[in-house]
Protein backbone atom coordinates (compact mmCIF):
# COMPACT_ATOMS: atom_id res chain seq x y z
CA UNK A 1 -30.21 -16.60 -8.36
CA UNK A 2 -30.65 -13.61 -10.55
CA UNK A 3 -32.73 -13.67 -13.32
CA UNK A 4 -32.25 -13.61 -16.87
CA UNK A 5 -30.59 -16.30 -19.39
CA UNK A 6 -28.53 -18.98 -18.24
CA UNK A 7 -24.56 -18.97 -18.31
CA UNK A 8 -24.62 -20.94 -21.09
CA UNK A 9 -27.22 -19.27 -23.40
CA UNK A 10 -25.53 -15.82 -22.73
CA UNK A 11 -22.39 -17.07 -23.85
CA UNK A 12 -23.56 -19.11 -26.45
CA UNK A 13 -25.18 -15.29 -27.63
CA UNK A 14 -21.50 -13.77 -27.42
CA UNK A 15 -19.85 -16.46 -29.73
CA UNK A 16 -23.05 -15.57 -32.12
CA UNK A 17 -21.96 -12.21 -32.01
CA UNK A 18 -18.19 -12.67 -32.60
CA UNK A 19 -18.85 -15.29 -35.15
CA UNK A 20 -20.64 -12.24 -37.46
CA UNK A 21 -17.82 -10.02 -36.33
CA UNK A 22 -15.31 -12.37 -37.77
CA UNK A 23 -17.71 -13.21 -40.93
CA UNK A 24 -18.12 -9.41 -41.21
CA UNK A 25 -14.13 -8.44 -40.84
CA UNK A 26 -13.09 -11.32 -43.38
CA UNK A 27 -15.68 -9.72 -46.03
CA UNK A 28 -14.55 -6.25 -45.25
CA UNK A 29 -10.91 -7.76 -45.27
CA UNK A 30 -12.03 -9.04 -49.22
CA UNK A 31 -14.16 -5.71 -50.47
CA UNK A 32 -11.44 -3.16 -49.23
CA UNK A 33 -8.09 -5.09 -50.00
CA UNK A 34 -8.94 -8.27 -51.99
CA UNK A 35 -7.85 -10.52 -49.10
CA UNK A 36 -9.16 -13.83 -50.44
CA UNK A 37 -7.58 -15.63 -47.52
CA UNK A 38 -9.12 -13.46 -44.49
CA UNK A 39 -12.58 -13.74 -46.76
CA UNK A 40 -12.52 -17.86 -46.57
CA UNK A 41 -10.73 -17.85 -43.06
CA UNK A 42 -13.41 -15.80 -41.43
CA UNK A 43 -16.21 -17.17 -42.81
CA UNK A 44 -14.96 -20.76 -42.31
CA UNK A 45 -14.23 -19.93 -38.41
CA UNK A 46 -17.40 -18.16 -38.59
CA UNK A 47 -19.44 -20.95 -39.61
CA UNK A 48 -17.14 -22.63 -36.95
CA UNK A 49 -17.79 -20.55 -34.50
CA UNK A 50 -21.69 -20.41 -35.15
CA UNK A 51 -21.71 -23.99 -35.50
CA UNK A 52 -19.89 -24.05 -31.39
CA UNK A 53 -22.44 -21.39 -30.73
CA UNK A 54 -25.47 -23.95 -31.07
CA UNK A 55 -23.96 -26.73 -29.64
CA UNK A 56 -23.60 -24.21 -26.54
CA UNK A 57 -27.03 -23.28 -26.66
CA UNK A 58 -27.99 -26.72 -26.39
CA UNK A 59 -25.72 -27.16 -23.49
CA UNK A 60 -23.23 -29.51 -25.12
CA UNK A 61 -19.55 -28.71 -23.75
CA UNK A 62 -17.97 -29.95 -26.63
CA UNK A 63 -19.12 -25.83 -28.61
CA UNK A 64 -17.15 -24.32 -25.91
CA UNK A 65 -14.42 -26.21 -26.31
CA UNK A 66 -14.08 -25.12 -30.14
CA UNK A 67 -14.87 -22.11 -28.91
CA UNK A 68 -11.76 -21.72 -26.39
CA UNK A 69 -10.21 -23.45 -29.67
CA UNK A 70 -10.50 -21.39 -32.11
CA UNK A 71 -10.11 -18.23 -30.16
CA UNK A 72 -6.65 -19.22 -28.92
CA UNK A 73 -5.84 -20.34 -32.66
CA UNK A 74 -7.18 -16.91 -33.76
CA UNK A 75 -5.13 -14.80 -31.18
CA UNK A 76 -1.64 -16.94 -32.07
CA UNK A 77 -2.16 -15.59 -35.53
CA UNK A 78 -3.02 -12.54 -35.36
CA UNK A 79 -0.06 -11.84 -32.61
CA UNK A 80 2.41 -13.47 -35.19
CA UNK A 81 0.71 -11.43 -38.29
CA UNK A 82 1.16 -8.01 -35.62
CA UNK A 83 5.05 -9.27 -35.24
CA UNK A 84 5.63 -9.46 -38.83
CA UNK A 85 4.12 -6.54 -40.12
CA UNK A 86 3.77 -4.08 -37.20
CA UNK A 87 0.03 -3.11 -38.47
CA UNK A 88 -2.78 -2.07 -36.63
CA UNK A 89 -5.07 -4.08 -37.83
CA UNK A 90 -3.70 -7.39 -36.56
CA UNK A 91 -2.86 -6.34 -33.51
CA UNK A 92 -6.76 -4.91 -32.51
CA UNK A 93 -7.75 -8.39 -33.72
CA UNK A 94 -5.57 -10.06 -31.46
CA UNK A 95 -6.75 -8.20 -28.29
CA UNK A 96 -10.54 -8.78 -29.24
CA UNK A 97 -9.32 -12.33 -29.76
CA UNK A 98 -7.99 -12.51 -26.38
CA UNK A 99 -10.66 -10.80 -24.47
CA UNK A 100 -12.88 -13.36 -26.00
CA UNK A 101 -10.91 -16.04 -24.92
CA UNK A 102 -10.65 -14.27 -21.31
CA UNK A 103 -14.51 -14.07 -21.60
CA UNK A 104 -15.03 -17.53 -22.48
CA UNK A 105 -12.68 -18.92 -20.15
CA UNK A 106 -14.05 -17.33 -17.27
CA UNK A 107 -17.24 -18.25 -18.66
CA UNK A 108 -15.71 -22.19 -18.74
CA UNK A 109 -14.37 -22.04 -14.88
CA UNK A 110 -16.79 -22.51 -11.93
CA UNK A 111 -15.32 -20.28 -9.02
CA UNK A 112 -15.63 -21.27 -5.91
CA UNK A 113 -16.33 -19.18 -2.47
């Protein structure tokens, strides 16, 4: 076995990391434009996500569950929001959302040989 963290701490790291990305974005989102709504929806899926984050650390399933969760709520919306208005911005969220759901899925899946 190679050494390092476990599965499960690593990826409880990267929904740590994307949790601040998302708390980050929705302040940005609130500075920049005034966005109240992406201010309180990415801090509350944030604190969400954080909240998944530590439940994964402690090896409860149940944190990557809201974390497959949320992520596939967050990429529906931002695809739809990309549809409407045909901005950038929605549409780079909804790739990172989806490569975080690939990540966590394959993360989720125990591959056999």
């Amino acid at each position: 076995m190679k050494e390092g963290l476990p599965v499960r701490k690593s990826t409880s790291w990267v929904v740590l990391i994307y949790a601040l990305l998302l708390m980050a974005l929705g302040l940005l989102a609130y500075v920049t434009v005034g966005s109240k709504t992406s201010f309180y929806m990415g801090m509350s899926l944030g604190v969400l996500l954080i909240i998944s984050s530590i439940l994964m650390f402690f090896g409860i399933k149940l944190g990557r569950h809201f974390a497959l969760a949320i992520s596939i709520i967050l990429t529906v919306t931002f695809a739809v929001r990309y549809s409407i208005t045909h901005k950038e911005i929605p549409a780079v969220l909804a790739v990172l959302s989806a490569a975080f759901f690939l990540f966590l899925l394959a993360r989720s899946v125990s591959w056999k040989r």
